[in-house]
PDB file of N, CA and C in Angstrom:
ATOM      1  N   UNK A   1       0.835  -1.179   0.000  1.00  0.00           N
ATOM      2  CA  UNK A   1       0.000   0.000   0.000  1.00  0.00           C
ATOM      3  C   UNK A   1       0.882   1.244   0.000  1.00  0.00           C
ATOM      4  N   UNK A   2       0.424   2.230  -0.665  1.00  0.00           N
ATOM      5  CA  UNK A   2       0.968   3.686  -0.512  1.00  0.00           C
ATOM      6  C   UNK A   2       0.913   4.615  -0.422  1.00  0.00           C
ATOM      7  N   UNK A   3       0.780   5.493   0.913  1.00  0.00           N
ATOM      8  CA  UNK A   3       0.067   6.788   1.414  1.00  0.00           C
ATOM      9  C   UNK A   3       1.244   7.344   1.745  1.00  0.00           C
ATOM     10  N   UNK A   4       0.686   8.865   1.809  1.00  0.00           N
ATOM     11  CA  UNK A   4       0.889  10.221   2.053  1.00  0.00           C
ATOM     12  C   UNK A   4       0.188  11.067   3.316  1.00  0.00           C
ATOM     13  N   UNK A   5       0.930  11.526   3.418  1.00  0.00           N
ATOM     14  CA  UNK A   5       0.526  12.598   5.026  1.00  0.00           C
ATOM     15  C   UNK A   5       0.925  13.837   4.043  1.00  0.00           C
ATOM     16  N   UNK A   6       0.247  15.038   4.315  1.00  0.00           N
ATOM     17  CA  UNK A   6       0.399  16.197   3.501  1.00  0.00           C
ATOM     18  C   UNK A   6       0.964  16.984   5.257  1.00  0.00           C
ATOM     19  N   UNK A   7       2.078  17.333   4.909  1.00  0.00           N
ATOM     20  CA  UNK A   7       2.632  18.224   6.603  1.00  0.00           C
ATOM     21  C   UNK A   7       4.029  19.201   5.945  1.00  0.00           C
ATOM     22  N   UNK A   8       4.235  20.083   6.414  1.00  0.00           N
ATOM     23  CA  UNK A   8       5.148  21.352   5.498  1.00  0.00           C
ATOM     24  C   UNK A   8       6.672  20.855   5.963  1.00  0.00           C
ATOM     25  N   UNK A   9       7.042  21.128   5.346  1.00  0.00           N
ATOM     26  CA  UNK A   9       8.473  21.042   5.154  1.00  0.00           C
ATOM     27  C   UNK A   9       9.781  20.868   6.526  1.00  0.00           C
ATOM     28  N   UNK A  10       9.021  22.420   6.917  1.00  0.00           N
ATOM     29  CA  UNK A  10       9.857  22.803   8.106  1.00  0.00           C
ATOM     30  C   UNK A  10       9.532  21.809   9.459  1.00  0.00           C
ATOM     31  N   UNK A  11       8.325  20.613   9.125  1.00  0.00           N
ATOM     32  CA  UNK A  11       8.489  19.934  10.616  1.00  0.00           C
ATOM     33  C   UNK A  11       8.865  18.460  10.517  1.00  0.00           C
ATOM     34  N   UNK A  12       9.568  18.344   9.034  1.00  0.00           N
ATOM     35  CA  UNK A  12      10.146  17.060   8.906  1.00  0.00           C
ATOM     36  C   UNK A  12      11.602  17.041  10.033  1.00  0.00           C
ATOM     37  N   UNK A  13      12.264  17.975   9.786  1.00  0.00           N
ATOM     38  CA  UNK A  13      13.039  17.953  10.837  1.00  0.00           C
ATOM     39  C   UNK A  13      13.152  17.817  12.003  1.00  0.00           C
ATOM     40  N   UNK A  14      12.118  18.336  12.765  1.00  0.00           N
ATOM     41  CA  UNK A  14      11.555  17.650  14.128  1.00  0.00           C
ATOM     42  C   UNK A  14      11.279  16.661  14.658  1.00  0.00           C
ATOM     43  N   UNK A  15      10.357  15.524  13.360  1.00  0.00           N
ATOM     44  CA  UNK A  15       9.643  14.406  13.205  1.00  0.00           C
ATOM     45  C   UNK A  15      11.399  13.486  13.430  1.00  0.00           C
ATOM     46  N   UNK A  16      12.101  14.067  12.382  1.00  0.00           N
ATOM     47  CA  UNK A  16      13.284  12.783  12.642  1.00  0.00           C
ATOM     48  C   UNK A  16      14.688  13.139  13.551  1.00  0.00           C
ATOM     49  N   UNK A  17      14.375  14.409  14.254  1.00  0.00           N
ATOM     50  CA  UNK A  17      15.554  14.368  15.365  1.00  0.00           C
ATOM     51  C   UNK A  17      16.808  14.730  15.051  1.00  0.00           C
ATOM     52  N   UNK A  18      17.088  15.082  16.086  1.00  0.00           N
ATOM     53  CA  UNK A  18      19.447  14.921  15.439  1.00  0.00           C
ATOM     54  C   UNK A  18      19.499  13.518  14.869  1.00  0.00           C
ATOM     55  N   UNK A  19      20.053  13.696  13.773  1.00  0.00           N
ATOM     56  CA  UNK A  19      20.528  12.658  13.074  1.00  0.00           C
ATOM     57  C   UNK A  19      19.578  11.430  13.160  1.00  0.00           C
ATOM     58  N   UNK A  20      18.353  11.966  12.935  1.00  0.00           N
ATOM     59  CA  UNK A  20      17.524  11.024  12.353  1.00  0.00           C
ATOM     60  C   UNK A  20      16.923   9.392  13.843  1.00  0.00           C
ATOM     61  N   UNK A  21      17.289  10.097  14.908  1.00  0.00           N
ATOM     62  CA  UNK A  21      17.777   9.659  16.236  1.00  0.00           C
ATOM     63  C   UNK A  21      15.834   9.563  16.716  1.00  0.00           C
ATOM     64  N   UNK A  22      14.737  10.414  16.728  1.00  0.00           N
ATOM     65  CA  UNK A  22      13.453  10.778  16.784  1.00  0.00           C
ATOM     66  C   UNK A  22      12.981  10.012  16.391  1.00  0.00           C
ATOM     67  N   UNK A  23      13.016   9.724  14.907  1.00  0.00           N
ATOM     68  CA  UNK A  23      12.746   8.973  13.844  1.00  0.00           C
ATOM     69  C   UNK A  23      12.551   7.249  13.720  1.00  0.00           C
ATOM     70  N   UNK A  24      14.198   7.149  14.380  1.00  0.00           N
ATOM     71  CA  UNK A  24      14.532   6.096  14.508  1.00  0.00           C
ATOM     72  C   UNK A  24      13.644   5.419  15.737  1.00  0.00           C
ATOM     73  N   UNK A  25      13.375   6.193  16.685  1.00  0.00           N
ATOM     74  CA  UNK A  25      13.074   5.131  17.498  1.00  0.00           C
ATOM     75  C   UNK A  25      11.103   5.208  17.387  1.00  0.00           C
ATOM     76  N   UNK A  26      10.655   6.405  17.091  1.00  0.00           N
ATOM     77  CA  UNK A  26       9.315   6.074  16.752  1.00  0.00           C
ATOM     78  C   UNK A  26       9.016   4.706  15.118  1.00  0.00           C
ATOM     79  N   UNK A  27       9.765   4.549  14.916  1.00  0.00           N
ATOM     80  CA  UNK A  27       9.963   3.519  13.257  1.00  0.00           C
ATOM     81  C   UNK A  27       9.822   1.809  13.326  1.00  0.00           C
ATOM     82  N   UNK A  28      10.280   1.843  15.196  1.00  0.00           N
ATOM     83  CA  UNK A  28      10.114   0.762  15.447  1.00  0.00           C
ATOM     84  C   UNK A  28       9.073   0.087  15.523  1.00  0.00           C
ATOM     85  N   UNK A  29       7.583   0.666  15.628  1.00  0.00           N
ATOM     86  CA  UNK A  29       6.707   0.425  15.869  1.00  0.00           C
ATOM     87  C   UNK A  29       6.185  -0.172  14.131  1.00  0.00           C
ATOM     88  N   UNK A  30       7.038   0.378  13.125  1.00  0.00           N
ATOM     89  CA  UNK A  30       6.103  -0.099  12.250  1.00  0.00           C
ATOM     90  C   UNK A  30       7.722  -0.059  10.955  1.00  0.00           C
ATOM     91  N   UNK A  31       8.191  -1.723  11.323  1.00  0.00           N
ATOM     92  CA  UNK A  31       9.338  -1.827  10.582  1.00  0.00           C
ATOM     93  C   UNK A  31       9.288  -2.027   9.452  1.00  0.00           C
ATOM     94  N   UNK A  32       8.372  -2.584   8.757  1.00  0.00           N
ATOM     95  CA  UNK A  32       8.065  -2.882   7.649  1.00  0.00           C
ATOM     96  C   UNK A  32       7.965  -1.967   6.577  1.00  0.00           C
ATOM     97  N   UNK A  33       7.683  -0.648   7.157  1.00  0.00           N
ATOM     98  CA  UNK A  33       7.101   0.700   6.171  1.00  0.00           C
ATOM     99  C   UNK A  33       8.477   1.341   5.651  1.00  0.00           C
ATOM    100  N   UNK A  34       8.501   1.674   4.396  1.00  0.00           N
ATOM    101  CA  UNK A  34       9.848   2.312   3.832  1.00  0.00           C
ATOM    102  C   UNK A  34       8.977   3.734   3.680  1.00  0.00           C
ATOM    103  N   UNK A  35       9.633   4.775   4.649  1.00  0.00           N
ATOM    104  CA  UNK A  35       9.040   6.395   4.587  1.00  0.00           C
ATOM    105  C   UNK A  35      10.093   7.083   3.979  1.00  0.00           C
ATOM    106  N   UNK A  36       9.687   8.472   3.438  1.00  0.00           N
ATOM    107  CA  UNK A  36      10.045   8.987   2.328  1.00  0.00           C
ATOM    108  C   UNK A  36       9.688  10.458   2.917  1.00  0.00           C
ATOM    109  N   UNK A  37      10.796  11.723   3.153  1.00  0.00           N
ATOM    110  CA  UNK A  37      10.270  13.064   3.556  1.00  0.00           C
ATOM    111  C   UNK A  37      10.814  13.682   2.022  1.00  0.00           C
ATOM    112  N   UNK A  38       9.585  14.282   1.808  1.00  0.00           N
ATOM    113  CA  UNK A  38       9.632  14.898   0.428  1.00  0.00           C
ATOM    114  C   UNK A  38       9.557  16.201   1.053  1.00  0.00           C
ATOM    115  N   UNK A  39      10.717  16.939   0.587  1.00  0.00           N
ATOM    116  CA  UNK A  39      10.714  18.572   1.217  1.00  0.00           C
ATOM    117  C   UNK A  39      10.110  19.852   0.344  1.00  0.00           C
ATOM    118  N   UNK A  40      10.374  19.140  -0.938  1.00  0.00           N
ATOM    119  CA  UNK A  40      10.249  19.959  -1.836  1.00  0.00           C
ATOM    120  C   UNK A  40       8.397  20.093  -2.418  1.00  0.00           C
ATOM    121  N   UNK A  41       7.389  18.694  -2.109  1.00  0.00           N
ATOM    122  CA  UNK A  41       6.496  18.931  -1.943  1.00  0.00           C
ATOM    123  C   UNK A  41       5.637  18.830  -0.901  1.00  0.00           C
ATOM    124  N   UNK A  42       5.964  19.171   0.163  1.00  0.00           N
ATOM    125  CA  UNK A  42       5.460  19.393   2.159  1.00  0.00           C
ATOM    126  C   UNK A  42       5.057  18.136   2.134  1.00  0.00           C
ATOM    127  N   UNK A  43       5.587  16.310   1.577  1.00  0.00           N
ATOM    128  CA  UNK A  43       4.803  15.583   2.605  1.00  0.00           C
ATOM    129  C   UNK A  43       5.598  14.500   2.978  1.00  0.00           C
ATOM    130  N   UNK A  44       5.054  13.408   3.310  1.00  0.00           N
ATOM    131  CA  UNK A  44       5.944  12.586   3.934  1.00  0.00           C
ATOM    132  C   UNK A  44       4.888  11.443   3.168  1.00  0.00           C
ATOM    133  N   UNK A  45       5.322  10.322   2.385  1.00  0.00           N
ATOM    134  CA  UNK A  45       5.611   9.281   1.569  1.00  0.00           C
ATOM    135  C   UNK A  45       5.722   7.988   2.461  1.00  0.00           C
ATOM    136  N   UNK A  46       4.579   7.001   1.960  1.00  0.00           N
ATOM    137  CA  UNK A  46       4.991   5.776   2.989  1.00  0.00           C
ATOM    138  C   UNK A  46       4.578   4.693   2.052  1.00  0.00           C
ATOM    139  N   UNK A  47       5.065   3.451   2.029  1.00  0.00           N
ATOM    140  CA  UNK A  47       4.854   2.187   1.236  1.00  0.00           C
ATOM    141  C   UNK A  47       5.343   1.447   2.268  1.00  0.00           C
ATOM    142  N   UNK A  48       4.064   0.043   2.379  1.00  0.00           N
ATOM    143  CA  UNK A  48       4.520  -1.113   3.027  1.00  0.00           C
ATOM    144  C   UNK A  48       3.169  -1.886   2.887  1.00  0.00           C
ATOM    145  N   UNK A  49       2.939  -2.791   3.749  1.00  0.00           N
ATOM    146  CA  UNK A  49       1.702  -3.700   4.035  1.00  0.00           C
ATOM    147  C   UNK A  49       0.250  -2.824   4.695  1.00  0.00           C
ATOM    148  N   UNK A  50      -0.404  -2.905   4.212  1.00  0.00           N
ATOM    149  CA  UNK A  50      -1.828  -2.070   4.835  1.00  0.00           C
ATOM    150  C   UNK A  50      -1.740  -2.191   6.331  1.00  0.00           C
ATOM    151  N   UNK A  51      -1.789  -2.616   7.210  1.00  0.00           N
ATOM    152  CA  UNK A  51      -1.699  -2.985   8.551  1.00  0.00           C
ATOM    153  C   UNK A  51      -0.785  -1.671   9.141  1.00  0.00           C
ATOM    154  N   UNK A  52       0.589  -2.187   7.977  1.00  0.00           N
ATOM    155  CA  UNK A  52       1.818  -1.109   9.024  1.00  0.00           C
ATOM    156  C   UNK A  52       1.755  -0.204   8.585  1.00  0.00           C
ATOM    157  N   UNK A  53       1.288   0.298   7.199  1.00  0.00           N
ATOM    158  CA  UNK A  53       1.173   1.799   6.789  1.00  0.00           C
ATOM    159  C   UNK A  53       0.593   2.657   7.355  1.00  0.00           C
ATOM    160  N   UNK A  54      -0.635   1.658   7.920  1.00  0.00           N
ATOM    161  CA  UNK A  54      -2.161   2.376   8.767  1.00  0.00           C
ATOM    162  C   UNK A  54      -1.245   2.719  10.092  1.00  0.00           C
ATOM    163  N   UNK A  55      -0.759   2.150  10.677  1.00  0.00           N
ATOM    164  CA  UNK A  55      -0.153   2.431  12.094  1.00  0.00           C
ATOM    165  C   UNK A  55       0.917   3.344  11.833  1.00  0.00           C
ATOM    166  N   UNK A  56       1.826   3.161  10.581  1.00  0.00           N
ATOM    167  CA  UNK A  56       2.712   4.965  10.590  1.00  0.00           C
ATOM    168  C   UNK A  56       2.479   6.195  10.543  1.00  0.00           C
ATOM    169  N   UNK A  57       0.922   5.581   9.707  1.00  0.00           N
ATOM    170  CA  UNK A  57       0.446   7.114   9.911  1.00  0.00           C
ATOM    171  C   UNK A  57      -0.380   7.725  11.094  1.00  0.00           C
ATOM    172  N   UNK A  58      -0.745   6.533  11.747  1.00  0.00           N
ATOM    173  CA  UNK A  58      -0.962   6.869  12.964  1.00  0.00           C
ATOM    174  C   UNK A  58       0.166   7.347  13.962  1.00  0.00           C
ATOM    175  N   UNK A  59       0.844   6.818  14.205  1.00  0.00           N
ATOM    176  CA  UNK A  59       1.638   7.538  15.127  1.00  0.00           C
ATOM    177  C   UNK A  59       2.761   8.395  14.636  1.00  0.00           C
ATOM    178  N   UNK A  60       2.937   8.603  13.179  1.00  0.00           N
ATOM    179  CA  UNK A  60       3.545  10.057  12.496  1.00  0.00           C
ATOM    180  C   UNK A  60       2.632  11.040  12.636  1.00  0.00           C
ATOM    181  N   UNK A  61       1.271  10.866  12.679  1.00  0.00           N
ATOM    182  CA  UNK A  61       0.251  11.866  12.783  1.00  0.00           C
ATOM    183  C   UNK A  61       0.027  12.351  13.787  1.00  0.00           C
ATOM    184  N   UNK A  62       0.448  11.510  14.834  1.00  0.00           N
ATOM    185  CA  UNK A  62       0.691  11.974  16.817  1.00  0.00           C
ATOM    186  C   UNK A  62       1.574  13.046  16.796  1.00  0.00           C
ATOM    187  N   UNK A  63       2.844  12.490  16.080  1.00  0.00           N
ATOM    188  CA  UNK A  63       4.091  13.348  16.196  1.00  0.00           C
ATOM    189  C   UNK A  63       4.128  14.490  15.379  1.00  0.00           C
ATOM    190  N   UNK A  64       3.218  14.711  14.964  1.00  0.00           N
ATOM    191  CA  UNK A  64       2.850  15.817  13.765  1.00  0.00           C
ATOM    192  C   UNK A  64       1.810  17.199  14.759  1.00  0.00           C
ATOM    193  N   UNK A  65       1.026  16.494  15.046  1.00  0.00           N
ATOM    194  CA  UNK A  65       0.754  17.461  16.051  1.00  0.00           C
ATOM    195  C   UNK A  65       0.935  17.670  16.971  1.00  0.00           C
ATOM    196  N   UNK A  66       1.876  16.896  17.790  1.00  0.00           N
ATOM    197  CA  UNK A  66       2.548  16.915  18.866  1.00  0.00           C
ATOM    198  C   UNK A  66       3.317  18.380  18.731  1.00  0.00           C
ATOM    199  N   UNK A  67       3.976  18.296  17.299  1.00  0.00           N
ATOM    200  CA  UNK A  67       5.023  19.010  17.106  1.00  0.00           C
ATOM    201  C   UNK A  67       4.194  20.467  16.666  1.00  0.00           C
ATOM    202  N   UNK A  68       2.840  20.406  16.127  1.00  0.00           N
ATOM    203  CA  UNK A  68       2.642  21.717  15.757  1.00  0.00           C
ATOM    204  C   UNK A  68       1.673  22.396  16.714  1.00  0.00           C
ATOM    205  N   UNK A  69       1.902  21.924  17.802  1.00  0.00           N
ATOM    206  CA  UNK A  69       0.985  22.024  19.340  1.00  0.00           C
ATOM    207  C   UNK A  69       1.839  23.029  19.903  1.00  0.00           C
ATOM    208  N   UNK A  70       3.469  22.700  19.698  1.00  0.00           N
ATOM    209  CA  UNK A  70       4.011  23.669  20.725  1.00  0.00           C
ATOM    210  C   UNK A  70       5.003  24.410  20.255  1.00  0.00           C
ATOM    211  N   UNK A  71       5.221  24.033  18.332  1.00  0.00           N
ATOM    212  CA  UNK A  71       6.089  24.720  17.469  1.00  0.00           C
ATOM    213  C   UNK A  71       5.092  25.846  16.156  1.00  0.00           C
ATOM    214  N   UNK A  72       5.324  27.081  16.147  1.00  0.00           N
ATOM    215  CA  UNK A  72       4.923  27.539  15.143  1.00  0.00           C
ATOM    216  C   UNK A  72       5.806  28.908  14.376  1.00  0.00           C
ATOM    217  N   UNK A  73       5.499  28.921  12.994  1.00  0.00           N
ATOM    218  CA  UNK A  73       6.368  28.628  11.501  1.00  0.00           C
ATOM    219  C   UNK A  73       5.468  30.213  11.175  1.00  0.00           C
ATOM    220  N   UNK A  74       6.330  31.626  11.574  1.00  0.00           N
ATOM    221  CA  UNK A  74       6.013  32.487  10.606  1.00  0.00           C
ATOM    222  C   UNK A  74       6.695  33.152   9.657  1.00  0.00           C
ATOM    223  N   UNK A  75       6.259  33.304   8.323  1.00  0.00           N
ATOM    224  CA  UNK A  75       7.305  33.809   7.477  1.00  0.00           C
ATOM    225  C   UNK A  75       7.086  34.990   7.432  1.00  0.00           C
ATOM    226  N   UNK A  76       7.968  36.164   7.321  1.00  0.00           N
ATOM    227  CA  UNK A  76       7.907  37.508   6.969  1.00  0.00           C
ATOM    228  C   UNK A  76       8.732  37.941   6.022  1.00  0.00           C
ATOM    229  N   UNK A  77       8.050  38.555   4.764  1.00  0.00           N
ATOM    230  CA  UNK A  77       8.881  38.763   3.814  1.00  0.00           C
ATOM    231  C   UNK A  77       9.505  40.200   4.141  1.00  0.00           C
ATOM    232  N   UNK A  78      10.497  40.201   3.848  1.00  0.00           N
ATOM    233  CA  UNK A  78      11.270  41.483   4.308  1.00  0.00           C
ATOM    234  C   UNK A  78      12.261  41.430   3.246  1.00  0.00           C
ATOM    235  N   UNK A  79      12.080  43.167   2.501  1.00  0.00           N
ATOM    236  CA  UNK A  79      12.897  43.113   0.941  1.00  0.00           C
ATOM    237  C   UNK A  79      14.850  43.538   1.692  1.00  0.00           C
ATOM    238  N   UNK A  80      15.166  42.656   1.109  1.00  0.00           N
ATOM    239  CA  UNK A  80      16.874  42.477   1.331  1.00  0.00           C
ATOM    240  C   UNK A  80      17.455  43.782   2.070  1.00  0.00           C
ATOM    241  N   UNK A  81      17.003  44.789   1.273  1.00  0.00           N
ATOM    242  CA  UNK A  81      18.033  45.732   1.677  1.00  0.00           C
ATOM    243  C   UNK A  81      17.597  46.692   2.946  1.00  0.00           C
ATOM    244  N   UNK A  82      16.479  45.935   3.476  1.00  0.00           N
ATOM    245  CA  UNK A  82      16.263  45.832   4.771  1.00  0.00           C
ATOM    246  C   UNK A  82      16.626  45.437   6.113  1.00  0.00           C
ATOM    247  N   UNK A  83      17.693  44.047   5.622  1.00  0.00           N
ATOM    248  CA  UNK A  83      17.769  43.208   6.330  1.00  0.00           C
ATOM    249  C   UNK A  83      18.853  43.602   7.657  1.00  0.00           C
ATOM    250  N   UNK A  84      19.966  44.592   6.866  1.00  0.00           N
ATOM    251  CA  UNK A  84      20.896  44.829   7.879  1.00  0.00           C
ATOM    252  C   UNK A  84      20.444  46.000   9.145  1.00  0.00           C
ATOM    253  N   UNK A  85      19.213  46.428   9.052  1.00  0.00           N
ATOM    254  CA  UNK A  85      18.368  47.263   9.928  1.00  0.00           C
ATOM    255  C   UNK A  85      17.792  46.222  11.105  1.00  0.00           C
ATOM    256  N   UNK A  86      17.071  45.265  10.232  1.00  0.00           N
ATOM    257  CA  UNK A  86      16.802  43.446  11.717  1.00  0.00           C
ATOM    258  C   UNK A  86      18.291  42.888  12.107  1.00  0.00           C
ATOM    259  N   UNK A  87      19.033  42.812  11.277  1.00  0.00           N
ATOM    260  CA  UNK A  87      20.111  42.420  11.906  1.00  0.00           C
ATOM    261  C   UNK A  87      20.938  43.065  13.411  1.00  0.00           C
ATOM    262  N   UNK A  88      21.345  44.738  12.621  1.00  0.00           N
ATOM    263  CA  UNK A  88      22.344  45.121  13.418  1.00  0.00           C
ATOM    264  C   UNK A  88      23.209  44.861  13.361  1.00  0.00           C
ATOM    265  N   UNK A  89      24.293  45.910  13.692  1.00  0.00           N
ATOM    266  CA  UNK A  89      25.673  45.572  14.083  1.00  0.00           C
ATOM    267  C   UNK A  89      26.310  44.430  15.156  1.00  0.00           C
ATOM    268  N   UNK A  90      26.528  43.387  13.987  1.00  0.00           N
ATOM    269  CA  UNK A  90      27.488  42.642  14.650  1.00  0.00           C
ATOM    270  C   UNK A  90      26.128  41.368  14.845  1.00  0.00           C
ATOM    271  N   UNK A  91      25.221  41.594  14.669  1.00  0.00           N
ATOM    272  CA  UNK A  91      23.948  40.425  14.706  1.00  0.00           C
ATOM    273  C   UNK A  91      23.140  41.309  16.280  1.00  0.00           C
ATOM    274  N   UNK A  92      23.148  42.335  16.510  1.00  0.00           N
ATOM    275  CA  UNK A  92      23.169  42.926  17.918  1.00  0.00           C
ATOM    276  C   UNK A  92      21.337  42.601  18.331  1.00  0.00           C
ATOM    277  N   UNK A  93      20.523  43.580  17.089  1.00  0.00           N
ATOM    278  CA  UNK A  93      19.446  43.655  17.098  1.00  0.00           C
ATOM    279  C   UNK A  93      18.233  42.438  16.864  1.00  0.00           C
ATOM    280  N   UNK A  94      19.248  41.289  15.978  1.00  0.00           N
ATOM    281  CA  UNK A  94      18.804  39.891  15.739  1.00  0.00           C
ATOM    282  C   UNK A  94      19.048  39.380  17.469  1.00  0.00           C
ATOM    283  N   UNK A  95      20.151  39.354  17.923  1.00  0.00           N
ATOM    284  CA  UNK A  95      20.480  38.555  18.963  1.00  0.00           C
ATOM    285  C   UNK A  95      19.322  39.157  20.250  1.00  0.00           C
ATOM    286  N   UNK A  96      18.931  40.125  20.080  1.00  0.00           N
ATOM    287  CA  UNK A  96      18.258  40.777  21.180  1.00  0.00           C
ATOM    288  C   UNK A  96      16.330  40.769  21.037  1.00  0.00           C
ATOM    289  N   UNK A  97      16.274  40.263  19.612  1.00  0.00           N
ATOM    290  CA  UNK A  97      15.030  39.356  19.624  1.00  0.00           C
ATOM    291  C   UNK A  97      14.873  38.107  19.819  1.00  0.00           C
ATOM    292  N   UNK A  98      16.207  37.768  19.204  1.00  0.00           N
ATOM    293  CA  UNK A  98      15.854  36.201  19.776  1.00  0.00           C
ATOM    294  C   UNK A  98      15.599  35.903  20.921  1.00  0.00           C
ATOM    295  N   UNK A  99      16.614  36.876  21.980  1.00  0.00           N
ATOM    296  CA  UNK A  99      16.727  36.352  23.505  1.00  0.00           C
ATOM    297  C   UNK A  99      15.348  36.849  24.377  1.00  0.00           C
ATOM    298  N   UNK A 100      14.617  37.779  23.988  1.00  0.00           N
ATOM    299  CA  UNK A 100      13.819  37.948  24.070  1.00  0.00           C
ATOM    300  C   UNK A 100      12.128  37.292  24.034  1.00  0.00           C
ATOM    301  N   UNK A 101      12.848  36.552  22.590  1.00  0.00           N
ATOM    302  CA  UNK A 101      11.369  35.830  22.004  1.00  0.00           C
ATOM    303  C   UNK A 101      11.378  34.364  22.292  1.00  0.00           C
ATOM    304  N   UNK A 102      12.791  33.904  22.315  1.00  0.00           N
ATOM    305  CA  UNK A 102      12.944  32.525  22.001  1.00  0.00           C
ATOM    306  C   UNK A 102      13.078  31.773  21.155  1.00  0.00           C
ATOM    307  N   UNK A 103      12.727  32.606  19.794  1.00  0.00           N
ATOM    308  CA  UNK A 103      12.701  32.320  18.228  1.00  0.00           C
ATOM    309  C   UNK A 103      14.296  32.118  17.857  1.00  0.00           C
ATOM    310  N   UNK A 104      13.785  31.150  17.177  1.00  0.00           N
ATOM    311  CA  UNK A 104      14.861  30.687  16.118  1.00  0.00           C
ATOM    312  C   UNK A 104      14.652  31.357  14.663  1.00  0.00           C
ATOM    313  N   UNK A 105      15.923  32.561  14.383  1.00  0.00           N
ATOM    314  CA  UNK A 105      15.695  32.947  13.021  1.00  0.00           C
ATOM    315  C   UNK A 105      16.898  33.022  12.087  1.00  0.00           C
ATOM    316  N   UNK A 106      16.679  32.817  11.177  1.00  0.00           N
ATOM    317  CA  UNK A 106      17.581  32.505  10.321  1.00  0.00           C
ATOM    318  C   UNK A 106      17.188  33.341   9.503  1.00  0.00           C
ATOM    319  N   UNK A 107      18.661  33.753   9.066  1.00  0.00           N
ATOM    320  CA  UNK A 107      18.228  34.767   7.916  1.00  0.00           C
ATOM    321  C   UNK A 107      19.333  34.835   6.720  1.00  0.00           C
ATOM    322  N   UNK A 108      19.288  35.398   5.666  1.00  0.00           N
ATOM    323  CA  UNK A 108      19.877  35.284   4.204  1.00  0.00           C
ATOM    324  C   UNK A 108      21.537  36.030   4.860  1.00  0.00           C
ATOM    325  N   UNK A 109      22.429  35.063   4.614  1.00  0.00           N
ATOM    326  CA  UNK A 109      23.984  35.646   4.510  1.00  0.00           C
ATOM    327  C   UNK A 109      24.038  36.438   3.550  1.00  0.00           C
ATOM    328  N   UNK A 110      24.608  37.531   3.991  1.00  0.00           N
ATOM    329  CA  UNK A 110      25.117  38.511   2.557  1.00  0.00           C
ATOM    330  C   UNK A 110      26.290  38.073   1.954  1.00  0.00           C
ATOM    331  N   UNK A 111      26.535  36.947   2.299  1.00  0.00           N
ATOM    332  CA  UNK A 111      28.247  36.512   1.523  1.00  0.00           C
ATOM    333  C   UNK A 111      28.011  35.616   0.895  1.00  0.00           C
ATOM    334  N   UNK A 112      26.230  34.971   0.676  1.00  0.00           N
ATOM    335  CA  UNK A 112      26.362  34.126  -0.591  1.00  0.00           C
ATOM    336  C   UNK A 112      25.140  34.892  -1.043  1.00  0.00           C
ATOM    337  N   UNK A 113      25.574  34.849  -2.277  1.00  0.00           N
ATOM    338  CA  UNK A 113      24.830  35.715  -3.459  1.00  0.00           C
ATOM    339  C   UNK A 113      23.266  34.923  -3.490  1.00  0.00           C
ATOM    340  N   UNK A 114      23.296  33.919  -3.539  1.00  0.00           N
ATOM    341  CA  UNK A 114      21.939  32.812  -3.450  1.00  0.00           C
ATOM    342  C   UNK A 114      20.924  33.468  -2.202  1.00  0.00           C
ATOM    343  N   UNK A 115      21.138  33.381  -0.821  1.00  0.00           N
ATOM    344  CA  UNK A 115      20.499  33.982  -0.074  1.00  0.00           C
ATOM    345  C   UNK A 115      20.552  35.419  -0.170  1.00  0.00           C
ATOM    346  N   UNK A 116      21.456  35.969  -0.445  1.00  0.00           N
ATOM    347  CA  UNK A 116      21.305  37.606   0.041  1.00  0.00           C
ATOM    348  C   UNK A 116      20.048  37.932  -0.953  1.00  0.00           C
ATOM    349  N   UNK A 117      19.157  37.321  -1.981  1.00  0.00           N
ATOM    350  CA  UNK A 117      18.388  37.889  -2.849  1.00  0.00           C
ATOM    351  C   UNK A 117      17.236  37.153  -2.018  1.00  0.00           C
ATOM    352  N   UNK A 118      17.019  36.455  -1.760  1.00  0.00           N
ATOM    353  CA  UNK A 118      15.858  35.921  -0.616  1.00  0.00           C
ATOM    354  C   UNK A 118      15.424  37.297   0.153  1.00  0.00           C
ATOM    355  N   UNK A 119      14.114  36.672  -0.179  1.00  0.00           N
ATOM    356  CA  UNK A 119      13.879  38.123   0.940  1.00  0.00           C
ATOM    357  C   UNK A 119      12.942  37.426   2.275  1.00  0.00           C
ATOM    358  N   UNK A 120      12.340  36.234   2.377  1.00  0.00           N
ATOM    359  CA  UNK A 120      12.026  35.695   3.595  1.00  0.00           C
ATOM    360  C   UNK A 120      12.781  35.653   4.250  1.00  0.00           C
ATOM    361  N   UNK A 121      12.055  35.911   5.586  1.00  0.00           N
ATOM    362  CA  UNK A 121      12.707  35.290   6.930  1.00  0.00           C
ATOM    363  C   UNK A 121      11.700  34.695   7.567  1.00  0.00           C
ATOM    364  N   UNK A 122      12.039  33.423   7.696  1.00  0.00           N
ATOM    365  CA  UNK A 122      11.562  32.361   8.443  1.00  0.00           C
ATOM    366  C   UNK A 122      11.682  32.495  10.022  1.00  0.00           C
ATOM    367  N   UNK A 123      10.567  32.410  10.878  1.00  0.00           N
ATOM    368  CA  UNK A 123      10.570  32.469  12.681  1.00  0.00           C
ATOM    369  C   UNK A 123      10.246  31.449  13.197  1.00  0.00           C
TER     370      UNK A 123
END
């Protein structure tokens, strides 16, 4: 059998842990299933026997909202040549929201040409 869970991108990483360590030990429950995190279209991919597919997606679907219960994903587009105004000198004004908020943000390096034209920032 072969199902799909439709879940975004950014909480595949959660689902499988440092080094895939999360993953590993929720997998045990259903060894048979070969899963698949597709990043590029938000879902997560499963093939195996009807029985164990039904149970991965059961308890990937635990860990799915487990994870979007106490994690949440805002994007703000902010045009580039903005960016060194959120930043600050030296990361000053970034570092003083984070510590503040708790947020994890990542934002476009100006030393690779690829990100510095990004204009999201992900929270």
């Amino acid at each position: 059998m072969d199902a799909e869970i439709a879940v975004p991108s950014w909480v595949h990483k959660y689902i499988l842990g440092p080094k895939g360590a999360k993953f590993n030990e929720i997998s045990k429950t259903f060894k048979k299933v070969n899963v698949s995190f597709v990043s590029n279209e938000d879902k997560i991919k499963m093939h195996g026997p009807v029985a164990e597919v039904d149970k991965a997606k059961e308890v990937i679907g635990g860990v799915i909202r487990e994870i979007t219960s106490k994690i949440m994903v805002e994007e703000i587009k902010v045009e580039s040549k903005y960016h060194r105004f959120i930043i600050g000198k030296m990361e000053s004004i970034l570092n003083t929201i984070r510590e503040e908020t708790g947020a994890q943000i990542p934002y476009p390096s100006e030393s690779t040409e690829i990100l510095a034209s990004n204009d999201v920032i992900r929270n």
